[in-house]
Protein backbone atom coordinates (compact mmCIF):
# COMPACT_ATOMS: atom_id res chain seq x y z
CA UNK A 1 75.04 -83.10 -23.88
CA UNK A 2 72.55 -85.75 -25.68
CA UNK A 3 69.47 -86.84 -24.66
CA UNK A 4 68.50 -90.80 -23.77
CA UNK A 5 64.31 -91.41 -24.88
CA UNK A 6 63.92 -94.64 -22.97
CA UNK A 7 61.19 -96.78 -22.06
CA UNK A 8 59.35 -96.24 -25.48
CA UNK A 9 56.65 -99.04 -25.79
CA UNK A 10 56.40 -98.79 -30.18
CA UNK A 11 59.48 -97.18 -31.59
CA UNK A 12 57.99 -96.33 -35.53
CA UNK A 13 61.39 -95.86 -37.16
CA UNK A 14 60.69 -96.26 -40.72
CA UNK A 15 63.96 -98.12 -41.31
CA UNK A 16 62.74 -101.85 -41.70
CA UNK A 17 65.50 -104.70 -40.73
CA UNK A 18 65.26 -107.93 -39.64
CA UNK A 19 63.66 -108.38 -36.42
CA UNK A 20 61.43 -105.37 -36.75
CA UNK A 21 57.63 -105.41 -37.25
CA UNK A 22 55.89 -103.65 -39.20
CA UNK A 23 57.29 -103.87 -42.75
CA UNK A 24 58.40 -100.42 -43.79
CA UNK A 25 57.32 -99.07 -39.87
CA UNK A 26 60.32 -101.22 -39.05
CA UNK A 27 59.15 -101.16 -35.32
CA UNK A 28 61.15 -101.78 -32.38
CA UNK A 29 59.40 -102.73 -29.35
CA UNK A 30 60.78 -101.39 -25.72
CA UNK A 31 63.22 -99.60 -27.70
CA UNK A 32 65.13 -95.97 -26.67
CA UNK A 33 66.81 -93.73 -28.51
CA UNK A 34 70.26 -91.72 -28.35
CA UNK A 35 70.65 -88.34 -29.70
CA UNK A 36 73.80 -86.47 -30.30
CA UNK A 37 73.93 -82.90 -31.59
CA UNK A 38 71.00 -82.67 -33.29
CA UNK A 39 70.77 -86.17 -34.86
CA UNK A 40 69.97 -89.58 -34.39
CA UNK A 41 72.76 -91.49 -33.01
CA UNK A 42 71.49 -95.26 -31.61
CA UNK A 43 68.33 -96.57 -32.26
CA UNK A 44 67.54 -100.19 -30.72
CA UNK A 45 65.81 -102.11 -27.86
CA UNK A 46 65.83 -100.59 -24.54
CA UNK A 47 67.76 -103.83 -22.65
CA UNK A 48 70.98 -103.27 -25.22
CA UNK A 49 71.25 -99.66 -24.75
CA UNK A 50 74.00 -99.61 -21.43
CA UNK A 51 76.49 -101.58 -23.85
CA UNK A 52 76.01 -99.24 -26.15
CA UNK A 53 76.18 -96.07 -24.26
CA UNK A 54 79.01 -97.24 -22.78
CA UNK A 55 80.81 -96.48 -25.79
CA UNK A 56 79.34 -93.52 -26.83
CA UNK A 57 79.81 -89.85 -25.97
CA UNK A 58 75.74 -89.90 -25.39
CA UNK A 59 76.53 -91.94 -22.43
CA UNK A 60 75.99 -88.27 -19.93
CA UNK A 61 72.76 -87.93 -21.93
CA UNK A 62 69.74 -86.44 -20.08
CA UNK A 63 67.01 -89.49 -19.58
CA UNK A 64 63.78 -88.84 -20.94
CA UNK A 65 61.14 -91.83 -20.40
CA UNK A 66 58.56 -92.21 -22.67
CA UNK A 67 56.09 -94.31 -20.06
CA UNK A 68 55.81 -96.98 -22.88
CA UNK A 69 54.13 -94.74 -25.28
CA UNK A 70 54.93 -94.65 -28.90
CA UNK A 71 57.54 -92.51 -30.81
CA UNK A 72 57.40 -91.95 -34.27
CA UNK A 73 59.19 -89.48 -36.91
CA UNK A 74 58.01 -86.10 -36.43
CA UNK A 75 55.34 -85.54 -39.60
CA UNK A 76 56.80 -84.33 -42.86
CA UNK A 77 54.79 -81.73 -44.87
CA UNK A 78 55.51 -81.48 -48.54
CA UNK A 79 52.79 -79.26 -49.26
CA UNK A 80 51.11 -76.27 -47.03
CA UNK A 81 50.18 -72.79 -48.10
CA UNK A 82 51.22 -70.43 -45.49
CA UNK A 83 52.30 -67.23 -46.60
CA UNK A 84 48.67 -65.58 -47.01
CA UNK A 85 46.18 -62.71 -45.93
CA UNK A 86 42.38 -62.70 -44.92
CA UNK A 87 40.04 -65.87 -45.03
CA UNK A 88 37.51 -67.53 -47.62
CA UNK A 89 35.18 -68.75 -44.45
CA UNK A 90 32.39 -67.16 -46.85
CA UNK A 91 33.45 -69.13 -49.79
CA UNK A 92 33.40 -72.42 -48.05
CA UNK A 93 30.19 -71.65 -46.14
CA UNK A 94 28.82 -71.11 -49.53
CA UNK A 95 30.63 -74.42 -50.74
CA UNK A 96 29.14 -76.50 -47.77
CA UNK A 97 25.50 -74.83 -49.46
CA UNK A 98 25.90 -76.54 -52.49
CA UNK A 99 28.50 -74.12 -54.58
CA UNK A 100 31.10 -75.76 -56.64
CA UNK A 101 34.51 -75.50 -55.74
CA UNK A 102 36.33 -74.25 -58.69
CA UNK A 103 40.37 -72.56 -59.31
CA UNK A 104 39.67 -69.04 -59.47
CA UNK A 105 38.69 -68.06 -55.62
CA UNK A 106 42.31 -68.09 -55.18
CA UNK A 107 42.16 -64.30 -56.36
CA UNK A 108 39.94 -63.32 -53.31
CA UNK A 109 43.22 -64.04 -51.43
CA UNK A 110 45.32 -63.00 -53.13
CA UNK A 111 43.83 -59.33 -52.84
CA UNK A 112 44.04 -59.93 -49.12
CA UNK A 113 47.64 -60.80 -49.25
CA UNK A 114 48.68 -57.84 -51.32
CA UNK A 115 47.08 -55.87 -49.01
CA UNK A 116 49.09 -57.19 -45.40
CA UNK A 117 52.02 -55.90 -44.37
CA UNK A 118 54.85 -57.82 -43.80
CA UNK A 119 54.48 -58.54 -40.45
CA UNK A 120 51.15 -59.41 -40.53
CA UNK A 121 51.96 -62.26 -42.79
CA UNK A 122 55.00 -62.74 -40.61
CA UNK A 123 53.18 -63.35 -37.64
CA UNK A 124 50.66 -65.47 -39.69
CA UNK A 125 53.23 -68.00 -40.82
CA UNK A 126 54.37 -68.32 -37.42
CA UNK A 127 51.05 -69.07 -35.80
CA UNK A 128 50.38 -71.71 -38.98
CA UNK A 129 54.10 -73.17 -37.50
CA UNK A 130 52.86 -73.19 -33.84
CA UNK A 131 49.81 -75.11 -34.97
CA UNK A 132 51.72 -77.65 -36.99
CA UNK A 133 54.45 -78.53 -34.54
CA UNK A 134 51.82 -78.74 -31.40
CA UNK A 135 50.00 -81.56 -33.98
CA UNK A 136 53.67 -82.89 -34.72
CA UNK A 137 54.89 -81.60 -37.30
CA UNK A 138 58.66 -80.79 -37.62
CA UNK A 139 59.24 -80.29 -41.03
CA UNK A 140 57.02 -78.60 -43.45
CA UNK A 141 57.40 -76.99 -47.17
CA UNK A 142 55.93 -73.76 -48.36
CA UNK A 143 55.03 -72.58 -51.14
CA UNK A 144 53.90 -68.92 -52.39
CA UNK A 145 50.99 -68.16 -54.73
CA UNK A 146 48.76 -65.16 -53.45
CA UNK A 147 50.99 -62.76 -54.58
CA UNK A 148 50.99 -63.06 -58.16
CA UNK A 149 53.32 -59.36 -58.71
CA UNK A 150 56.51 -59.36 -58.88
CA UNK A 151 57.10 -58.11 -55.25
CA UNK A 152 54.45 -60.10 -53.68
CA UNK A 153 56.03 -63.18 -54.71
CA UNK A 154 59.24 -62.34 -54.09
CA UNK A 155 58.11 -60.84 -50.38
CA UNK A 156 56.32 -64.59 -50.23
CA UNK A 157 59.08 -67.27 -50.77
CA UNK A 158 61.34 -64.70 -48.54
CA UNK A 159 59.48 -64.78 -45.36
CA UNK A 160 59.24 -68.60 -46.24
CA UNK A 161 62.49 -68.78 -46.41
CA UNK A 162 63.11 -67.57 -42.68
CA UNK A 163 61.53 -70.73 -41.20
CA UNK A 164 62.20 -73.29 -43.59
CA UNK A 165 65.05 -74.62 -46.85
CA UNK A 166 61.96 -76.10 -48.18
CA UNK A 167 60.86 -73.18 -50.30
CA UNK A 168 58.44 -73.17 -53.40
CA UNK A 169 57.78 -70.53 -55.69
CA UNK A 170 54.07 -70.79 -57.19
CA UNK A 171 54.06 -67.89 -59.05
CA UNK A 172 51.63 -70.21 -61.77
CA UNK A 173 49.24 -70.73 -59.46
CA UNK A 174 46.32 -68.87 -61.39
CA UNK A 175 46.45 -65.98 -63.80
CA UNK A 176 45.53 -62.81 -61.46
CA UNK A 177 42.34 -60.51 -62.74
CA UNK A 178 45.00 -57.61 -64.06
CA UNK A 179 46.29 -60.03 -66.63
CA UNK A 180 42.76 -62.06 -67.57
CA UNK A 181 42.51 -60.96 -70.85
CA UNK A 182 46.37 -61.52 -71.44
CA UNK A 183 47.58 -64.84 -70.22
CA UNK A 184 50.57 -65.12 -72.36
CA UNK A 185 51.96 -61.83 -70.56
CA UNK A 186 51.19 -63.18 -67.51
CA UNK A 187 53.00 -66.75 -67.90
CA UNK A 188 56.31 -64.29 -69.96
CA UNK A 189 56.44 -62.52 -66.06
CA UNK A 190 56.34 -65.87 -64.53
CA UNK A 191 59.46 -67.13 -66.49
CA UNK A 192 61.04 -63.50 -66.00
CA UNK A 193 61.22 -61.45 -63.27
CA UNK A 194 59.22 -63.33 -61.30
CA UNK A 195 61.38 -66.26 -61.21
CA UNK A 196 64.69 -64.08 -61.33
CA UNK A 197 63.10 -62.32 -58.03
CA UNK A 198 62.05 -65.52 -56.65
CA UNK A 199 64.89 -68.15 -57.57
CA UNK A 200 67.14 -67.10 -55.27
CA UNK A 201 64.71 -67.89 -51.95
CA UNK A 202 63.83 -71.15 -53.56
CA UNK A 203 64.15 -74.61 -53.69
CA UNK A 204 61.58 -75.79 -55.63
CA UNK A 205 59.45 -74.30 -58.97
CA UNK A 206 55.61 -75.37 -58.81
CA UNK A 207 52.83 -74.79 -61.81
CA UNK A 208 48.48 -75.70 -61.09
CA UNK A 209 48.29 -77.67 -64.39
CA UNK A 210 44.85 -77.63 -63.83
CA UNK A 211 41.47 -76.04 -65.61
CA UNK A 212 41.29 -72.68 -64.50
CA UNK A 213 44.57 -72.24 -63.92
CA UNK A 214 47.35 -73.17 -66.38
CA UNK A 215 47.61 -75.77 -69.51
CA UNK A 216 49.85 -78.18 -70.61
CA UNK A 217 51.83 -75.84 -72.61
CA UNK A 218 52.18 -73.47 -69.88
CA UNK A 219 53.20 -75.43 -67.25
CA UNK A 220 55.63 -76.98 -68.86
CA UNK A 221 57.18 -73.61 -70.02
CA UNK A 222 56.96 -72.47 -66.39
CA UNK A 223 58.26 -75.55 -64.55
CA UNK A 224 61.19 -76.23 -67.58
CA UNK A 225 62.36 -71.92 -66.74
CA UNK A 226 62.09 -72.87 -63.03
CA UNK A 227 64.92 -76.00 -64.06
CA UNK A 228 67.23 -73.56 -66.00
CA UNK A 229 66.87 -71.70 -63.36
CA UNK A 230 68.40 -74.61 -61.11
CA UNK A 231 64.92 -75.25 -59.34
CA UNK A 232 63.65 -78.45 -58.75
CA UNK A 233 60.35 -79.34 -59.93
CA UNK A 234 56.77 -80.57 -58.18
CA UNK A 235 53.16 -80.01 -60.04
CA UNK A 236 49.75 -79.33 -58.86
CA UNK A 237 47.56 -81.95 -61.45
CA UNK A 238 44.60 -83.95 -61.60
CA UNK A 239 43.02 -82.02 -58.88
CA UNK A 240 39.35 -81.29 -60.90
CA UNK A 241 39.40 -83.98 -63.82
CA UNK A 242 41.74 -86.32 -65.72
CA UNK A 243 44.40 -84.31 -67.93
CA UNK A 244 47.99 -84.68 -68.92
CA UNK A 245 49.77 -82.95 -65.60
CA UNK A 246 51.02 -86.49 -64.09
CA UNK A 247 52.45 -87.65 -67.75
CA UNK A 248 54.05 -84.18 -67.85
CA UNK A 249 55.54 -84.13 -64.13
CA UNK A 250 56.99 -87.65 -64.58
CA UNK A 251 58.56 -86.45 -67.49
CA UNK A 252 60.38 -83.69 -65.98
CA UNK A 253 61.07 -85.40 -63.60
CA UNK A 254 59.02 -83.51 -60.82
CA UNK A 255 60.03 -84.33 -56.88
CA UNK A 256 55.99 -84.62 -56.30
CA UNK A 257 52.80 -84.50 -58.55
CA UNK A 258 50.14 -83.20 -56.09
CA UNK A 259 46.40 -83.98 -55.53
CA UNK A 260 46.05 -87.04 -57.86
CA UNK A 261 42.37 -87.25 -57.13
CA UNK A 262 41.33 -88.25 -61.32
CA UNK A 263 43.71 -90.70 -62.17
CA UNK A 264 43.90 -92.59 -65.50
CA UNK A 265 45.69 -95.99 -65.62
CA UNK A 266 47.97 -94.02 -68.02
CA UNK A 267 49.08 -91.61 -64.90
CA UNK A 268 49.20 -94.82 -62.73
CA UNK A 269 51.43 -96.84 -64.99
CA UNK A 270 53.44 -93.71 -65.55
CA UNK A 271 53.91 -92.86 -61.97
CA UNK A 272 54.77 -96.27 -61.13
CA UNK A 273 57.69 -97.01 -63.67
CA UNK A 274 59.11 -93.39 -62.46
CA UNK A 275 59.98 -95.01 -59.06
CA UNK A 276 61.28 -98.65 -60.42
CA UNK A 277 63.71 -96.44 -62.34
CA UNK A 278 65.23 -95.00 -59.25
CA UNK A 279 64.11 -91.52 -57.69
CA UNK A 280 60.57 -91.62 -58.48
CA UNK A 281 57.39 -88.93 -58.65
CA UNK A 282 55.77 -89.21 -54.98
CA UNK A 283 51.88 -88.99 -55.93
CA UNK A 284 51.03 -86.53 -53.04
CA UNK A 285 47.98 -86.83 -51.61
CA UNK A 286 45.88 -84.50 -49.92
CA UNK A 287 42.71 -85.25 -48.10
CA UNK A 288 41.97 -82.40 -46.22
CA UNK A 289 41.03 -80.54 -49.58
CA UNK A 290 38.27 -83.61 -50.46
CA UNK A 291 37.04 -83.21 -46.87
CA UNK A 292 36.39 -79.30 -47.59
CA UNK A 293 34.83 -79.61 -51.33
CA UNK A 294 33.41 -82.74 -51.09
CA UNK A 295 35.06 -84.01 -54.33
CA UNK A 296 35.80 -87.61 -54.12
CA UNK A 297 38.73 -88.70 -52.43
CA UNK A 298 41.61 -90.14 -54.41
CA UNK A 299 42.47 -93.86 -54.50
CA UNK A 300 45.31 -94.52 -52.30
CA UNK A 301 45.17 -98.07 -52.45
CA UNK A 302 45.01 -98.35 -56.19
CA UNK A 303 48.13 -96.45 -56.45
CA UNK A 304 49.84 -98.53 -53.50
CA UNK A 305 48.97 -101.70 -54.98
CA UNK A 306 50.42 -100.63 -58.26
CA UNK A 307 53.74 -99.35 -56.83
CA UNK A 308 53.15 -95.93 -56.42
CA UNK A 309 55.44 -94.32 -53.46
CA UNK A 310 52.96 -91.91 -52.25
CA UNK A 311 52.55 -89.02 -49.46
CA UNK A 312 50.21 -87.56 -47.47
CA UNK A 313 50.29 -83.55 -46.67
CA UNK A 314 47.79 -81.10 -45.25
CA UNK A 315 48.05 -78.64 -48.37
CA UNK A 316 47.09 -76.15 -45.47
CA UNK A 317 45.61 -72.87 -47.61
CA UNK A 318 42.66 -70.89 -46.64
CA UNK A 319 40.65 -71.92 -49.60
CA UNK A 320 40.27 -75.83 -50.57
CA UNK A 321 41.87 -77.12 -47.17
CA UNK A 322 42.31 -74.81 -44.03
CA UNK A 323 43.82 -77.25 -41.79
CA UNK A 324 47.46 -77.90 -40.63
CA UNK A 325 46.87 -80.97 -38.83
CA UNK A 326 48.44 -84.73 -40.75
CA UNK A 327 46.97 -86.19 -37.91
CA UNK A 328 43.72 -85.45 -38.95
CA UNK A 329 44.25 -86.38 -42.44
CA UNK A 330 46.22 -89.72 -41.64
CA UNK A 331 42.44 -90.46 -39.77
CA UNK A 332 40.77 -89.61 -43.07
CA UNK A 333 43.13 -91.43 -45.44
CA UNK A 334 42.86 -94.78 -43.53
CA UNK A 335 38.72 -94.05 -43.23
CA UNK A 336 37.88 -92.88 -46.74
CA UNK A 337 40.98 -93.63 -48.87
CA UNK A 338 41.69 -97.16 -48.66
CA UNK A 339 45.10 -96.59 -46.68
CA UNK A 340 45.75 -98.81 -43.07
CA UNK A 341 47.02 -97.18 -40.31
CA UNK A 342 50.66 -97.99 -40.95
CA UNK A 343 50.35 -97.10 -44.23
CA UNK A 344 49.11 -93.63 -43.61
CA UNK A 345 51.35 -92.80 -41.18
CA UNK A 346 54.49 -93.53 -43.42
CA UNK A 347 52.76 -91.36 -46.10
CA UNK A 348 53.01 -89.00 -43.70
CA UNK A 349 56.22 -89.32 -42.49
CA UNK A 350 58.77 -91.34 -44.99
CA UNK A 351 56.30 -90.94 -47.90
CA UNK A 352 56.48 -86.90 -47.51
CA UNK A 353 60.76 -86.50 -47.06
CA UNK A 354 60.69 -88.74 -50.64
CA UNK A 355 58.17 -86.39 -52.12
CA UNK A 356 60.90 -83.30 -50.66
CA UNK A 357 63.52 -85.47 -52.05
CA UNK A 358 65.02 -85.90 -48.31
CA UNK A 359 66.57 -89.01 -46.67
CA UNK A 360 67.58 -87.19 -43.05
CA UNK A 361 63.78 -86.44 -42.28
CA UNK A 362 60.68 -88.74 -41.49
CA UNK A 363 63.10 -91.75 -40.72
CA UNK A 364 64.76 -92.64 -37.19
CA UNK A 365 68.02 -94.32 -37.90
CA UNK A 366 71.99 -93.00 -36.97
CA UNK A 367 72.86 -89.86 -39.12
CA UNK A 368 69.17 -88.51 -38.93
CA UNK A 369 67.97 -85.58 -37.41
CA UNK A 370 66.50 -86.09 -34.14
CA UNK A 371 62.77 -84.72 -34.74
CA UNK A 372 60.45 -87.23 -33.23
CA UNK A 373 57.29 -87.47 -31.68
CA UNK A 374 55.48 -89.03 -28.80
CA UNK A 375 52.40 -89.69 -28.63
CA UNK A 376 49.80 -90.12 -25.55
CA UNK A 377 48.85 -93.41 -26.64
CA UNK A 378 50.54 -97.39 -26.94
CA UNK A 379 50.50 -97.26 -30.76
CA UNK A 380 50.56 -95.68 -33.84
CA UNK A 381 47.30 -96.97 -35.04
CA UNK A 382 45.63 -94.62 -32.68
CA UNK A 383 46.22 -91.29 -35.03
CA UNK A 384 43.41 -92.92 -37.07
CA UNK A 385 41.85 -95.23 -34.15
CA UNK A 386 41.02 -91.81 -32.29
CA UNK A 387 40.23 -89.11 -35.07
CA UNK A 388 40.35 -85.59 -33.66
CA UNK A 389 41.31 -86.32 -30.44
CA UNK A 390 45.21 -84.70 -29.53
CA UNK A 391 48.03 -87.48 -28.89
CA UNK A 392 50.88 -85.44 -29.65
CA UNK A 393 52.46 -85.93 -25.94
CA UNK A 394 55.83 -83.87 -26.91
CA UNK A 395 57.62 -82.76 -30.07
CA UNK A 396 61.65 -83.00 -30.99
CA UNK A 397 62.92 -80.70 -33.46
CA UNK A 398 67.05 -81.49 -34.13
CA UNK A 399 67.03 -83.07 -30.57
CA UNK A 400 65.50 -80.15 -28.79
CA UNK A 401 62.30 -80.42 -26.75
CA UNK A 402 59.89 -77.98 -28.74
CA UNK A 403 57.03 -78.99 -26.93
């Protein structure tokens, strides 16, 4: 049996047409919904839904009404960091002092995670998933990184793999302390055995092309091994200074480049002509991590106005950004990054299935899966009009009520 969402006061479907507001919201007003075995299957305005019912199979749906509240796409997170052990609540105490937030205090966790059993981290990712889909979101990618062995990586992108197809191994996230006085060994395990062990419970290869973490040169050998190995690839860059990680992901053709905060015009032009070419590099933006260094935030409107398709993501780690919550950063985007409301929340949504390089997710139209949202308020523009406060009224993941 289907389900009927009626009586929804702003329908956010990301699917603009004529006679929809919004621009690329493509908003239907008193609009309802019809779902069908786990997708999508009528969108439209409330008074034209009994015609077309009537000739649907959803006509027996179950009614929901939405008491003229909005519905949007449930959130879409291209880039969270949930397979992990212990906390760095010292580090960012000491951070919030005055201390400089630099690469390397990724190998306090990754001590921690070598350490948990596989449970532990088990039961970890699925709180991290609890808090994400209670704040809307329904689809969210993973990636690995504090295991940095063989096993631990390979133990990483596998319990990823149980809750989600979006799946990234970060095996180059830093060099661990074991191999600090041999990086070269460290990046020949990377391209071997780690990525054989890893590969198959993959989707996606990652590299931090970054100081601290990994150059030019060895990204690029990491992220063109993780492409022979039929992995598709995304890049950390541009997170601590200017350097050559967005010319480099464009060029391979990378899904996402991630963090963006020191753009050149260079990375700007580049990233732009990417997308008029067809399937662009998504500039992924991530604003909880400015929020908990106090770096400055990236420039989301100078990339819009040039182009740029761009995303918005939590980057949810216990490090640089130890929240799960896009509502929260849609609020800081629009406040501190130059993004409006609708503009956020499409980041968010749309702006993070182009970044995963899917078209069934972040967009209500027939053919999509059903994973929406409704919110405890009249419009979208209260996810940034009403920072911190919780809207997320109920949650839809493939048509079924998860909250």
């Amino acid at each position: 049996m289907g389900t009927t969402i009626g009586n929804i006061g702003e329908l956010v479907t990301n699917d603009p047409a004529p006679g929809r507001d919004g621009g690329k919201l493509g908003i239907i007003r008193d609009a309802a919904v019809l779902i069908e075995d786990g997708r999508v299957a009528w969108v439209g305005r409330a008074a034209e839904l009994p015609d077309r019912a009537a000739e649907s199979s959803v006509s027996s749906a179950q009614v929901v009404d939405a008491g003229g509240l909005a519905v949007i796409p449930g959130f879409v997170d291209s880039h969270a960091h949930l397979v992990f052990g212990g906390d760095r609540a010292v580090e960012f105490e000491a951070r919030m002092a005055g201390r400089r937030y630099e690469a390397g205090g990724i190998r306090s966790t990754v001590a921690a995670t070598r350490a948990a059993t596989d449970d532990e981290l088990r039961m970890r990712l699925a709180g991290f998933l609890d808090e994400m889909r209670a704040q809307g979101t329904t689809t969210v990618e993973i990636k690995s990184g504090y295991g940095l062995s063989v096993a631990d990586e390979e133990r990483a992108v596998r319990l990823a793999r149980e809750v989600t197809g979006e799946v990234t191994f970060l095996g180059a996230h830093v060099v661990p302390a074991e191999y600090a006085d041999d990086r070269g060994a460290y990046v020949d395990l990377v391209v071997g055995d780690m990525l054989t062990a890893c590969a198959p419970h993959s989707r996606w290869i990652d590299v931090f092309c970054e100081t601290g973490a990994f150059t030019i040169a060895e990204s690029r050998r990491v992220l063109e091994a993780g492409i022979a190995a039929g992995l598709l690839p995304r890049v950390h860059a541009s997170q601590l200074g200017e350097g050559d990680g967005v010319k480099l992901a464009v060029e391979l053709g990378a899904a996402s480049v991630d963090h963006c905060t020191y753009l050149t015009d260079g990375d700007i032009a580049a990233l732009a002509e990417s997308g008029a070419a067809g399937s662009g590099t998504v500039a992924t933006l991530l604003p909880g991590v400015e929020f908990s260094t106090r770096q400055p935030y990236p420039d989301a409107r100078r990339l819009l106005d040039a182009g740029v398709t761009v995303a918005l993501a939590s980057d949810c780690n216990p490090g640089s950004s130890f929240t799960s919550s896009l509502p929260f950063c849609i609020a800081v985007a629009v406040r501190d990054m130059g993004m409006t409301p609708g503009e956020a929340l499409w980041a968010a949504t749309a702006g993070g299935a182009a970044a995963l390089r899917r078209d069934d997710v972040g967009v209500l139209r027939p053919g999509a899966r059903a994973d929406l949202v409704q919110l405890s308020a009249p419009s979208h523009v209260h996810l940034a009009y009403r920072p911190g406060v919780p809207q997320i009224a109920a949650v839809w993941k493939d048509g079924v009520l998860a909250r």
